[in-house]
PDB file of N, CA and C in Angstrom:
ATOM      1  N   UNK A   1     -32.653 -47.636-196.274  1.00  0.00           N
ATOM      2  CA  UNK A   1     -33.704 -46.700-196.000  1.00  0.00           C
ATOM      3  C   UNK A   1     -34.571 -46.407-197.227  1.00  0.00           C
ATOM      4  N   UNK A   2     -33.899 -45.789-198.638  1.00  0.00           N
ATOM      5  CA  UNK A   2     -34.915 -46.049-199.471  1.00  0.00           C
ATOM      6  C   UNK A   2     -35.558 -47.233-199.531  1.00  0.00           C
ATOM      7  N   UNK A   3     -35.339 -48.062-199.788  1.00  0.00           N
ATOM      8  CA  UNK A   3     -36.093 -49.744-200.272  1.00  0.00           C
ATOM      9  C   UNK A   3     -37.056 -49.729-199.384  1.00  0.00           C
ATOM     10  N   UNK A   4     -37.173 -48.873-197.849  1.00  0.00           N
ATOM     11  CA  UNK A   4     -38.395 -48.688-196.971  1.00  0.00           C
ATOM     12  C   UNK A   4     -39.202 -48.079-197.213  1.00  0.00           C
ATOM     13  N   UNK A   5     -38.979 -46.703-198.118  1.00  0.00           N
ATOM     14  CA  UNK A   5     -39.830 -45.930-198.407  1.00  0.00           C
ATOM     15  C   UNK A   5     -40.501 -46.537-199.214  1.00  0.00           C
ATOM     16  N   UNK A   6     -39.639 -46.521-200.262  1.00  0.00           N
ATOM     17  CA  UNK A   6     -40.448 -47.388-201.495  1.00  0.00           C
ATOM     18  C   UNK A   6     -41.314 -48.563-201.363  1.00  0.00           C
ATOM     19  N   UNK A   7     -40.673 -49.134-200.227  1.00  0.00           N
ATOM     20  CA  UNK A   7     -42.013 -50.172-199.812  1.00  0.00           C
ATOM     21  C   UNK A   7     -43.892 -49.521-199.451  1.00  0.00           C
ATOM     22  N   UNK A   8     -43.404 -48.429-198.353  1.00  0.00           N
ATOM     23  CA  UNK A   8     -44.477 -48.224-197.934  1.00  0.00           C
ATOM     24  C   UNK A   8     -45.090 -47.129-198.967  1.00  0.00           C
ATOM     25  N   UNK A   9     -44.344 -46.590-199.586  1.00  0.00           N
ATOM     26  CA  UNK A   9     -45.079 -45.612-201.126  1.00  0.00           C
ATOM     27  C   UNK A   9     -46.027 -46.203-201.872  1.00  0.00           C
ATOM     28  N   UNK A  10     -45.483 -47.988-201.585  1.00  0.00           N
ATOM     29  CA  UNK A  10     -46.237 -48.915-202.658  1.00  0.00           C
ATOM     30  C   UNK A  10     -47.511 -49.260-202.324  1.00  0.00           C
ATOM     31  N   UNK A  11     -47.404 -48.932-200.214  1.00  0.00           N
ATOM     32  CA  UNK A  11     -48.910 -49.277-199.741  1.00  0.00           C
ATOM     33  C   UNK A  11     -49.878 -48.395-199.898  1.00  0.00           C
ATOM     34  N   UNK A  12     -49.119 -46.892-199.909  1.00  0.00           N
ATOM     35  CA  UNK A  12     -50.121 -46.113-200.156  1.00  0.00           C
ATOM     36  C   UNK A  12     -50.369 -45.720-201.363  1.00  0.00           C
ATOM     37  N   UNK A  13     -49.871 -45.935-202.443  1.00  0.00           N
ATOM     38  CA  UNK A  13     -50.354 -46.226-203.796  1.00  0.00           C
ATOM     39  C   UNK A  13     -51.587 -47.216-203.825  1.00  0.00           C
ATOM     40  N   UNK A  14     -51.284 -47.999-203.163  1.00  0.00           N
ATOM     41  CA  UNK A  14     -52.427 -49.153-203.670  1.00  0.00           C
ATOM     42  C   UNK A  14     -53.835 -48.819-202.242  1.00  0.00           C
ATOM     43  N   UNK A  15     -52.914 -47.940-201.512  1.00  0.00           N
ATOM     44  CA  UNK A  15     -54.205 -47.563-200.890  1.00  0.00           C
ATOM     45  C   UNK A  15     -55.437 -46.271-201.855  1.00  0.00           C
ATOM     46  N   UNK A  16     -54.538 -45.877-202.282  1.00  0.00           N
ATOM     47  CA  UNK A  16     -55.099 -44.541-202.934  1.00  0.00           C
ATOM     48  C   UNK A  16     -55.829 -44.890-204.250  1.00  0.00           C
ATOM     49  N   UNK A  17     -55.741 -46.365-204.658  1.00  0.00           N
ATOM     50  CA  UNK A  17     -56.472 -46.933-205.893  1.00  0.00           C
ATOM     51  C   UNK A  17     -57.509 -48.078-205.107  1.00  0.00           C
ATOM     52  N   UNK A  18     -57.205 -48.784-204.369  1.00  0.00           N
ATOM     53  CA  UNK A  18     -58.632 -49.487-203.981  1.00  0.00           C
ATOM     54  C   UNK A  18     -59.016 -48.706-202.434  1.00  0.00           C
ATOM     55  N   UNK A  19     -59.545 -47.585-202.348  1.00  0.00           N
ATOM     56  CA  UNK A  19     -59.565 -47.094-201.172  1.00  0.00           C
ATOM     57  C   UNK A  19     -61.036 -47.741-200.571  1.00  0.00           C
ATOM     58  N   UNK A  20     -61.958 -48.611-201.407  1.00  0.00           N
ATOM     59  CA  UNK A  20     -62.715 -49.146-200.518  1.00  0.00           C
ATOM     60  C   UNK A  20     -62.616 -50.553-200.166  1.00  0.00           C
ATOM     61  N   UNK A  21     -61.734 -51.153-200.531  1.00  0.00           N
ATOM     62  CA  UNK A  21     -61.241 -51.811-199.414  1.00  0.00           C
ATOM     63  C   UNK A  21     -60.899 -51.859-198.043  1.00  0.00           C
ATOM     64  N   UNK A  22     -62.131 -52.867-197.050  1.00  0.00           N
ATOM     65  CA  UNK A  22     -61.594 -52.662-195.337  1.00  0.00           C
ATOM     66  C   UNK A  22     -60.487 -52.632-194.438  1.00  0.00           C
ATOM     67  N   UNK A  23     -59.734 -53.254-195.853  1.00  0.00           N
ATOM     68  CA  UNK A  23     -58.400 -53.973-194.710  1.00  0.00           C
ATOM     69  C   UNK A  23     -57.272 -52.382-195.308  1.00  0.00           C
ATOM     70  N   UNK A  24     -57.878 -51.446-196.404  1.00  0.00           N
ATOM     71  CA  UNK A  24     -56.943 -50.106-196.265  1.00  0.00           C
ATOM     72  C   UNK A  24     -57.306 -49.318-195.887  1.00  0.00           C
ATOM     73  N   UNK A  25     -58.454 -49.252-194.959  1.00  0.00           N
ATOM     74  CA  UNK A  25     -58.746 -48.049-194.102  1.00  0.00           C
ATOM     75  C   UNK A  25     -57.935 -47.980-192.848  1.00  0.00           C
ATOM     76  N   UNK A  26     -58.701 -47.121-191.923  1.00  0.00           N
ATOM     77  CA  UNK A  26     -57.534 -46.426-191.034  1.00  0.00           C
ATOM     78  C   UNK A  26     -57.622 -47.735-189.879  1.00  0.00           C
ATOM     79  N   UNK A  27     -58.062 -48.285-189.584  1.00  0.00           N
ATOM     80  CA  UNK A  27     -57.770 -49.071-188.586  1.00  0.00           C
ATOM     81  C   UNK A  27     -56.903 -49.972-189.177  1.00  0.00           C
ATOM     82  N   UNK A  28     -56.955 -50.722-190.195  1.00  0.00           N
ATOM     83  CA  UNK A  28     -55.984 -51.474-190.209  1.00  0.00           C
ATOM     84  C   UNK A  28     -54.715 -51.313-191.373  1.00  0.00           C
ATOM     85  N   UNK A  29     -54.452 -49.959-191.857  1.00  0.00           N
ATOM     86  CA  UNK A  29     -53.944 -49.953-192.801  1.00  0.00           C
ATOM     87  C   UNK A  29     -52.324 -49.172-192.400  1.00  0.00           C
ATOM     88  N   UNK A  30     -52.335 -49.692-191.141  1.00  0.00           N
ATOM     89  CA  UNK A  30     -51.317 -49.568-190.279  1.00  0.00           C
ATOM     90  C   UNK A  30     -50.355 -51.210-190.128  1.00  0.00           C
ATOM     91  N   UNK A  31     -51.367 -51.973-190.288  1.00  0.00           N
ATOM     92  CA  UNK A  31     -51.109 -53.221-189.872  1.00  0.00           C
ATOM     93  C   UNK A  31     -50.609 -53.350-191.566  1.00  0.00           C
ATOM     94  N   UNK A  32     -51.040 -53.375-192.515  1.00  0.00           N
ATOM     95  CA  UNK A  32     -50.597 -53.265-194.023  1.00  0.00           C
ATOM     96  C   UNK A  32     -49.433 -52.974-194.267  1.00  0.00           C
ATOM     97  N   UNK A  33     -49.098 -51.605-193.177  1.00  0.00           N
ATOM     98  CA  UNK A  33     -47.819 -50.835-193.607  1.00  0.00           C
ATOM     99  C   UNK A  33     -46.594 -51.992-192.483  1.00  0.00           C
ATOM    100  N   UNK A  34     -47.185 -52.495-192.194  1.00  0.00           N
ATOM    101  CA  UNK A  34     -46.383 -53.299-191.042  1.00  0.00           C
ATOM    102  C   UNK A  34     -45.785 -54.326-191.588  1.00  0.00           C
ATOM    103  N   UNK A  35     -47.012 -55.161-192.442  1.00  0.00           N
ATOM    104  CA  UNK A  35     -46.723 -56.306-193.580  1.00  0.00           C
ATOM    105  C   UNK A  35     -45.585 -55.463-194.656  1.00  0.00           C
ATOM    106  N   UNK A  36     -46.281 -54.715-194.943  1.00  0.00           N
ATOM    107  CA  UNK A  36     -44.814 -54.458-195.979  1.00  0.00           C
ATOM    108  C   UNK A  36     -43.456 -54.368-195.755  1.00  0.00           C
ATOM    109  N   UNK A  37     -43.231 -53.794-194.526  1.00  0.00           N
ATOM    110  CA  UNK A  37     -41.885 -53.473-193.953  1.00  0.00           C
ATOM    111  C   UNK A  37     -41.409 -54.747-193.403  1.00  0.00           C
ATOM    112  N   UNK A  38     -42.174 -55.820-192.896  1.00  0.00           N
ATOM    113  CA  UNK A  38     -41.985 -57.186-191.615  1.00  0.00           C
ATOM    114  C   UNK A  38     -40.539 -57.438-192.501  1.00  0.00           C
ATOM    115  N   UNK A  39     -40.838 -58.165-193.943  1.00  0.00           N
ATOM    116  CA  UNK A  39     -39.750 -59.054-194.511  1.00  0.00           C
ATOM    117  C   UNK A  39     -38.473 -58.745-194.296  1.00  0.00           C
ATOM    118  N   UNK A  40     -38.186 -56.845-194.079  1.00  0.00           N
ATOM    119  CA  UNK A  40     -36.461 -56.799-194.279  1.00  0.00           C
ATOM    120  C   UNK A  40     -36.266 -56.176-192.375  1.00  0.00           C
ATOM    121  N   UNK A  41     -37.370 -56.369-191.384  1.00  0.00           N
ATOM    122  CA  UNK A  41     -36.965 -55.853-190.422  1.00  0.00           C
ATOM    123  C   UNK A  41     -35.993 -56.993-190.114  1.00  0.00           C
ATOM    124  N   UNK A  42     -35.971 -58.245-189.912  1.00  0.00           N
ATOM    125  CA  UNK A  42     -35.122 -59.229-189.460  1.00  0.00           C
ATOM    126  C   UNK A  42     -33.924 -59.537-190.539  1.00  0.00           C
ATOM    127  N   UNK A  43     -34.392 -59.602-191.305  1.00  0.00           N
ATOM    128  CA  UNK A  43     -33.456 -59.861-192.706  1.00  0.00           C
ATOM    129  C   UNK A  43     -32.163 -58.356-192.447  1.00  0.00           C
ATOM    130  N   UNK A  44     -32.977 -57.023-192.808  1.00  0.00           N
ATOM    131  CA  UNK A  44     -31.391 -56.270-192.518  1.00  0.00           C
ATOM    132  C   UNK A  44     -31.029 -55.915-191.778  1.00  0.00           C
ATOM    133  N   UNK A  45     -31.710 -55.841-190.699  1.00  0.00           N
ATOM    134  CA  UNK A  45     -31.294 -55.258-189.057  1.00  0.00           C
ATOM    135  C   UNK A  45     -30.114 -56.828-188.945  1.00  0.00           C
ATOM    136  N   UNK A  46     -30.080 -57.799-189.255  1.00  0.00           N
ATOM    137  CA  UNK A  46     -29.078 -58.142-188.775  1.00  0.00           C
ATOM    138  C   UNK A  46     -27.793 -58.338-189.808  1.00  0.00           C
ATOM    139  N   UNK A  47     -28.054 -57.501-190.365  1.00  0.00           N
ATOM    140  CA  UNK A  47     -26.717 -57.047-191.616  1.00  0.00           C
ATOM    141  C   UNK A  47     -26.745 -55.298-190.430  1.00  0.00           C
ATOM    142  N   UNK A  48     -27.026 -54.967-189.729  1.00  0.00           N
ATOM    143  CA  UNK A  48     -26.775 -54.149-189.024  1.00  0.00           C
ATOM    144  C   UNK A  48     -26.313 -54.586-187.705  1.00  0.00           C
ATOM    145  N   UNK A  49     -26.614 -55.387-186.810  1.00  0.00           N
ATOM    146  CA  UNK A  49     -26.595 -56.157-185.609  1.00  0.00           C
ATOM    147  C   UNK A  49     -25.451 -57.184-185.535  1.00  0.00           C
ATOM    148  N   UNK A  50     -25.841 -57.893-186.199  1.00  0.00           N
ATOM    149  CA  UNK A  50     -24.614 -59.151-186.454  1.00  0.00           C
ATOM    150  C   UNK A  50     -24.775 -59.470-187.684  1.00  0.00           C
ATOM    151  N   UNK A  51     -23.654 -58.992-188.468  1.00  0.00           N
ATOM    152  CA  UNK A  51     -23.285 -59.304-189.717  1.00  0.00           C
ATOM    153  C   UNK A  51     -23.261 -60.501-189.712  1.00  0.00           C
ATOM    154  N   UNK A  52     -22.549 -61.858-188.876  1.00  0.00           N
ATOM    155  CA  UNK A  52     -22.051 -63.048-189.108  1.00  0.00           C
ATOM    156  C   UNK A  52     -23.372 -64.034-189.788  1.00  0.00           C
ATOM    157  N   UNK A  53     -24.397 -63.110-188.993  1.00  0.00           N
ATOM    158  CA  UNK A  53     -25.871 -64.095-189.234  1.00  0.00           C
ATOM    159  C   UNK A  53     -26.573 -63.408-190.413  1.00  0.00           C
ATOM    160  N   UNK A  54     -25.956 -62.526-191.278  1.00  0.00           N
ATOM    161  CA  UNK A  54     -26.795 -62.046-192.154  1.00  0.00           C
ATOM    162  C   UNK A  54     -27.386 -62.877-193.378  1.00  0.00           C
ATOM    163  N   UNK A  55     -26.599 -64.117-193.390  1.00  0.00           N
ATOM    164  CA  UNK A  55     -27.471 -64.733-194.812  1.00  0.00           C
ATOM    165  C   UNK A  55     -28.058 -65.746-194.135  1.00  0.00           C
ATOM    166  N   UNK A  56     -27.901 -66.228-192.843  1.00  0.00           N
ATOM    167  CA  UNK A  56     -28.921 -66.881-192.423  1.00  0.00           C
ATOM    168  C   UNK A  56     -30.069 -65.980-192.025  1.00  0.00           C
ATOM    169  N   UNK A  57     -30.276 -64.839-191.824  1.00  0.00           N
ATOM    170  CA  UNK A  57     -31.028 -64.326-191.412  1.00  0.00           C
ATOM    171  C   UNK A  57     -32.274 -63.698-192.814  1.00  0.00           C
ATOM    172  N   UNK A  58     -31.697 -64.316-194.159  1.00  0.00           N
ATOM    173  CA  UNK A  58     -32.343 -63.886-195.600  1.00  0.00           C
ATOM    174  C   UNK A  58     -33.420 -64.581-195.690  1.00  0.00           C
ATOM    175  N   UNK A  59     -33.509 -65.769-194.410  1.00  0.00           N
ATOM    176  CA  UNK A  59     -34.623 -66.528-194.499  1.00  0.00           C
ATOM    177  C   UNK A  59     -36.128 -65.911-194.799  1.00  0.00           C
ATOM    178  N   UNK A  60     -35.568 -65.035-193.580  1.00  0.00           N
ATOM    179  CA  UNK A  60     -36.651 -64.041-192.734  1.00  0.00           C
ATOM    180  C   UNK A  60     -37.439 -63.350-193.828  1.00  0.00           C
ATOM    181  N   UNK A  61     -36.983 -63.262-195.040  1.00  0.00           N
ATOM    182  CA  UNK A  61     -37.280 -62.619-196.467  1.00  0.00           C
ATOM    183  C   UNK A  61     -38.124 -63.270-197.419  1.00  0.00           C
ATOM    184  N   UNK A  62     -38.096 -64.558-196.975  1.00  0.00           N
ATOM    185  CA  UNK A  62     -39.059 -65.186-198.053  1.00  0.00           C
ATOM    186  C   UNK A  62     -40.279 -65.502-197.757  1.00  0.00           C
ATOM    187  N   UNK A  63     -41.397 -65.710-198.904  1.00  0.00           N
ATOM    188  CA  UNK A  63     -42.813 -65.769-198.776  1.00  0.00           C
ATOM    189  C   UNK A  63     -42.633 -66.840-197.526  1.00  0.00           C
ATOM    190  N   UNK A  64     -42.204 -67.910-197.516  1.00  0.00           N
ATOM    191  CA  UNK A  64     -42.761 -68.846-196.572  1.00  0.00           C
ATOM    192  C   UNK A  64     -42.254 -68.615-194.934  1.00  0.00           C
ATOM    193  N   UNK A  65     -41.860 -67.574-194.754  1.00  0.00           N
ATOM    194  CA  UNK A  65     -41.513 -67.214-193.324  1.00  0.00           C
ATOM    195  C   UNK A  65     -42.068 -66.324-193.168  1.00  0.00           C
ATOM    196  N   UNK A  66     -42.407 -65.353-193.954  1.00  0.00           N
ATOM    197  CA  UNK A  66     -43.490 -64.194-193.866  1.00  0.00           C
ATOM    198  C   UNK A  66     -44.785 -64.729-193.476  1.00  0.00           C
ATOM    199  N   UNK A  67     -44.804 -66.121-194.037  1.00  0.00           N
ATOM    200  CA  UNK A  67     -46.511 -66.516-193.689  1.00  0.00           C
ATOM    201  C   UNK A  67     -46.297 -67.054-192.509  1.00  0.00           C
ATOM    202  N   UNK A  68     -45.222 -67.471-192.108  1.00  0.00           N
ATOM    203  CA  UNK A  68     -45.255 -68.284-190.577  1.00  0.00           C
ATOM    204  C   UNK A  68     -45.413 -66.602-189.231  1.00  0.00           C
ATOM    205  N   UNK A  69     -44.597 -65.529-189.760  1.00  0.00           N
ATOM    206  CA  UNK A  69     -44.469 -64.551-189.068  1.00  0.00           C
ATOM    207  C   UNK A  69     -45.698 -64.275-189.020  1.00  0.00           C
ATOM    208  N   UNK A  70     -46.593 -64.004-190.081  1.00  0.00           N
ATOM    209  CA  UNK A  70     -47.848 -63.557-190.012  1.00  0.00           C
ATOM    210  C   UNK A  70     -48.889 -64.739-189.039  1.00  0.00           C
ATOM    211  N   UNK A  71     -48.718 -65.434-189.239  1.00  0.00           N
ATOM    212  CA  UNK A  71     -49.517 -66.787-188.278  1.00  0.00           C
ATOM    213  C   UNK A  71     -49.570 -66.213-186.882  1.00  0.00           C
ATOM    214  N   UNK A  72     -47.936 -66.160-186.565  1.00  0.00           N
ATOM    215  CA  UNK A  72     -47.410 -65.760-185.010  1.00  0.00           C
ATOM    216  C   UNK A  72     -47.737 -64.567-184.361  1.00  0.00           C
ATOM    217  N   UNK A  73     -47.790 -63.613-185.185  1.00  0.00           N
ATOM    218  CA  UNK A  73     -47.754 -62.042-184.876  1.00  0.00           C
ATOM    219  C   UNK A  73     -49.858 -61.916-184.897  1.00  0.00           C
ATOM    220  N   UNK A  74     -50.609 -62.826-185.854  1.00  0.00           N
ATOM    221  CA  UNK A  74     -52.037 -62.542-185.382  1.00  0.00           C
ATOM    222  C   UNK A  74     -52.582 -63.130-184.971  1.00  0.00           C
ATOM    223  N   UNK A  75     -51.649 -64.033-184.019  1.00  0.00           N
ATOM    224  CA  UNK A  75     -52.075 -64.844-183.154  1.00  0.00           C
ATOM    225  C   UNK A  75     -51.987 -64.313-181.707  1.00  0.00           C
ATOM    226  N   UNK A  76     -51.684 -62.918-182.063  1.00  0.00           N
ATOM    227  CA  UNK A  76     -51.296 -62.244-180.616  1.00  0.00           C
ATOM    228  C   UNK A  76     -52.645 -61.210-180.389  1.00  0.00           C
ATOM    229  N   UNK A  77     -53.267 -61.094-181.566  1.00  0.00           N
ATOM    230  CA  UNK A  77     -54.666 -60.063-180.964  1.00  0.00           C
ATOM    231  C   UNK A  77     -55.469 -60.782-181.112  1.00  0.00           C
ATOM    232  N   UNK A  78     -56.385 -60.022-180.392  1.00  0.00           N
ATOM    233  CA  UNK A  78     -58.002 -60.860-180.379  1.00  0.00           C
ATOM    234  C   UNK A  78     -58.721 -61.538-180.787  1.00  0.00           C
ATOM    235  N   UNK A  79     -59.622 -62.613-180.998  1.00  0.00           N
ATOM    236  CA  UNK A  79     -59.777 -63.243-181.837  1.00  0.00           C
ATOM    237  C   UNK A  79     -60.739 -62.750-182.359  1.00  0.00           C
ATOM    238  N   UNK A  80     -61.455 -61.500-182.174  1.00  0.00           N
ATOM    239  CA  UNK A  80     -62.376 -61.211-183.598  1.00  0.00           C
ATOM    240  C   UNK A  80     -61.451 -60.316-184.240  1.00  0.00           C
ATOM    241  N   UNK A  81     -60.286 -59.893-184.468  1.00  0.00           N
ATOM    242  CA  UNK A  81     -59.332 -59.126-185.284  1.00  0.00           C
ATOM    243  C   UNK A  81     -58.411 -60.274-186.061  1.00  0.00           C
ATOM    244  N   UNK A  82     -57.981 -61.345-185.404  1.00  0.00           N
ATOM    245  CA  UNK A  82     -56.891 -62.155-185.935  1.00  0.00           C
ATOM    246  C   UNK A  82     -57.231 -62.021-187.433  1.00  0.00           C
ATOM    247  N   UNK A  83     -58.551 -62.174-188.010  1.00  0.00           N
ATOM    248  CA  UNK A  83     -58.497 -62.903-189.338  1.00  0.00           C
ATOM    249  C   UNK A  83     -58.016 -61.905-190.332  1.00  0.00           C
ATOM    250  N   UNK A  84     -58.320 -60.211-189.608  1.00  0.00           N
ATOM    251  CA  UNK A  84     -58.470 -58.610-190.428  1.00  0.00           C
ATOM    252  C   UNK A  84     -56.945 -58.907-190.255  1.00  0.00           C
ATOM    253  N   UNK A  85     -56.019 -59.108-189.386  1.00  0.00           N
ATOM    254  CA  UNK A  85     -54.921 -58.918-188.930  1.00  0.00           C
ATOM    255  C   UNK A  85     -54.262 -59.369-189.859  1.00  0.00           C
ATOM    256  N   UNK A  86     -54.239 -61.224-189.958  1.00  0.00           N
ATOM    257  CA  UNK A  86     -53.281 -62.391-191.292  1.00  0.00           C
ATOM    258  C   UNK A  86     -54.126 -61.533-192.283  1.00  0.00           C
ATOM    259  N   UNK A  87     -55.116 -61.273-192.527  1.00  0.00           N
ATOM    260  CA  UNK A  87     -55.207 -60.548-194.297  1.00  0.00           C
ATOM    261  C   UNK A  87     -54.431 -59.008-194.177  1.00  0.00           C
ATOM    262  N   UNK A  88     -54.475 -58.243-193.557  1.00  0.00           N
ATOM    263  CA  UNK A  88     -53.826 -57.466-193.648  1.00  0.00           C
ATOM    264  C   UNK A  88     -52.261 -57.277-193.824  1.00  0.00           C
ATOM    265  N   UNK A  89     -51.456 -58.182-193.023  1.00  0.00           N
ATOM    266  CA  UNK A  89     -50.514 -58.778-192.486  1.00  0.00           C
ATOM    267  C   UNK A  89     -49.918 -59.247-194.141  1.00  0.00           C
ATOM    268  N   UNK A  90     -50.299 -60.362-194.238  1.00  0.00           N
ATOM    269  CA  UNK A  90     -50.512 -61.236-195.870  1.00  0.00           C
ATOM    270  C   UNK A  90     -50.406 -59.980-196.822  1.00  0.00           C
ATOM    271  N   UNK A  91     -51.512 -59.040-196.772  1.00  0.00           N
ATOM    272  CA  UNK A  91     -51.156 -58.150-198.082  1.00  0.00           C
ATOM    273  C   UNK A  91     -50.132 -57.129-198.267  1.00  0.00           C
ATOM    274  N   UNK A  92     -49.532 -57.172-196.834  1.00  0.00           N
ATOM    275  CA  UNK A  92     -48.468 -56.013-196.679  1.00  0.00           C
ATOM    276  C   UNK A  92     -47.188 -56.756-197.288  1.00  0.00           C
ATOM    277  N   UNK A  93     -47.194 -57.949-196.923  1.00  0.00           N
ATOM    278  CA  UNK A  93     -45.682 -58.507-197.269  1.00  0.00           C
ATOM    279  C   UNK A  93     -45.820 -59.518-198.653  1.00  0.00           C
ATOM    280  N   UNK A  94     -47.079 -59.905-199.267  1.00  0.00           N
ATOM    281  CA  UNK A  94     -47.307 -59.819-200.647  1.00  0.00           C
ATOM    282  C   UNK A  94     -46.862 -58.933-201.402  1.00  0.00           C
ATOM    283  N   UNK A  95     -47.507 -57.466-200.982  1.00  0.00           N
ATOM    284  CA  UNK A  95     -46.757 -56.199-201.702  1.00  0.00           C
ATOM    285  C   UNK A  95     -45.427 -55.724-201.535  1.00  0.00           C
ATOM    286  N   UNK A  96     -45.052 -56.148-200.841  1.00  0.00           N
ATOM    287  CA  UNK A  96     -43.153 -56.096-200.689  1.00  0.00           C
ATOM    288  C   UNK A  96     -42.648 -57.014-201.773  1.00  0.00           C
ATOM    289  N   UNK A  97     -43.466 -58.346-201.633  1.00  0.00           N
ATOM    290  CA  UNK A  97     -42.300 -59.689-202.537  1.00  0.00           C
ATOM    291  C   UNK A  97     -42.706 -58.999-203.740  1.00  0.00           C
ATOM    292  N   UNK A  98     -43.930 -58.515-204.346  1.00  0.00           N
ATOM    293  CA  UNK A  98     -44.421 -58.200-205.490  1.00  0.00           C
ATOM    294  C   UNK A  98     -43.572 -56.692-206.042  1.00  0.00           C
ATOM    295  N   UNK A  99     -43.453 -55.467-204.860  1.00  0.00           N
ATOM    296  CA  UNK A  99     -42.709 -54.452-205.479  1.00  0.00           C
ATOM    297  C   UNK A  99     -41.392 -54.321-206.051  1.00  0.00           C
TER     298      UNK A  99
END
């Protein structure tokens, strides 16, 4: 639970220093807080769920599955949002590998 906070403390830190940036305003700076959290929803929920799969499930943690998740997940809205979505998406779980 901390390591969550601290994730999303980190979005709104960096919201509160580039606040004119589009992709941290209010429409999508939900989707940001989403990217930050994505990497350990699969990764520790199944150190909660099924332990047996927990280090296969560390996959779920690294840059290159984060970018496949992000592919999949803004491929599900609209297509004039998809692109706000993978950048948003992208900078949330950048700022996780980075915090």
């Amino acid at each position: 639970m901390p390591d969550l906070i601290s994730h999303a403390a980190s979005a709104f830190i960096l919201k509160n220093c580039f606040a004119q940036l589009s992709l941290l305003r209010r429409k999508y700076f939900t989707v940001v807080l989403f990217g930050v959290v994505m990497p350990d929803l699969i990764s520790r929920s199944a150190l909660i769920f099924s332990p047996q799969w927990f280090a296969s499930a560390q996959f779920f943690h690294t840059p290159i599955a984060c970018f496949f998740q992000t592919v999949i997940i803004s491929g599900c809205f609209k297509a004039n949002q998809r692109i706000m979505v993978f950048y948003a998406l992208s900078l949330g779980w950048i700022l996780h590998q980075v915090f």
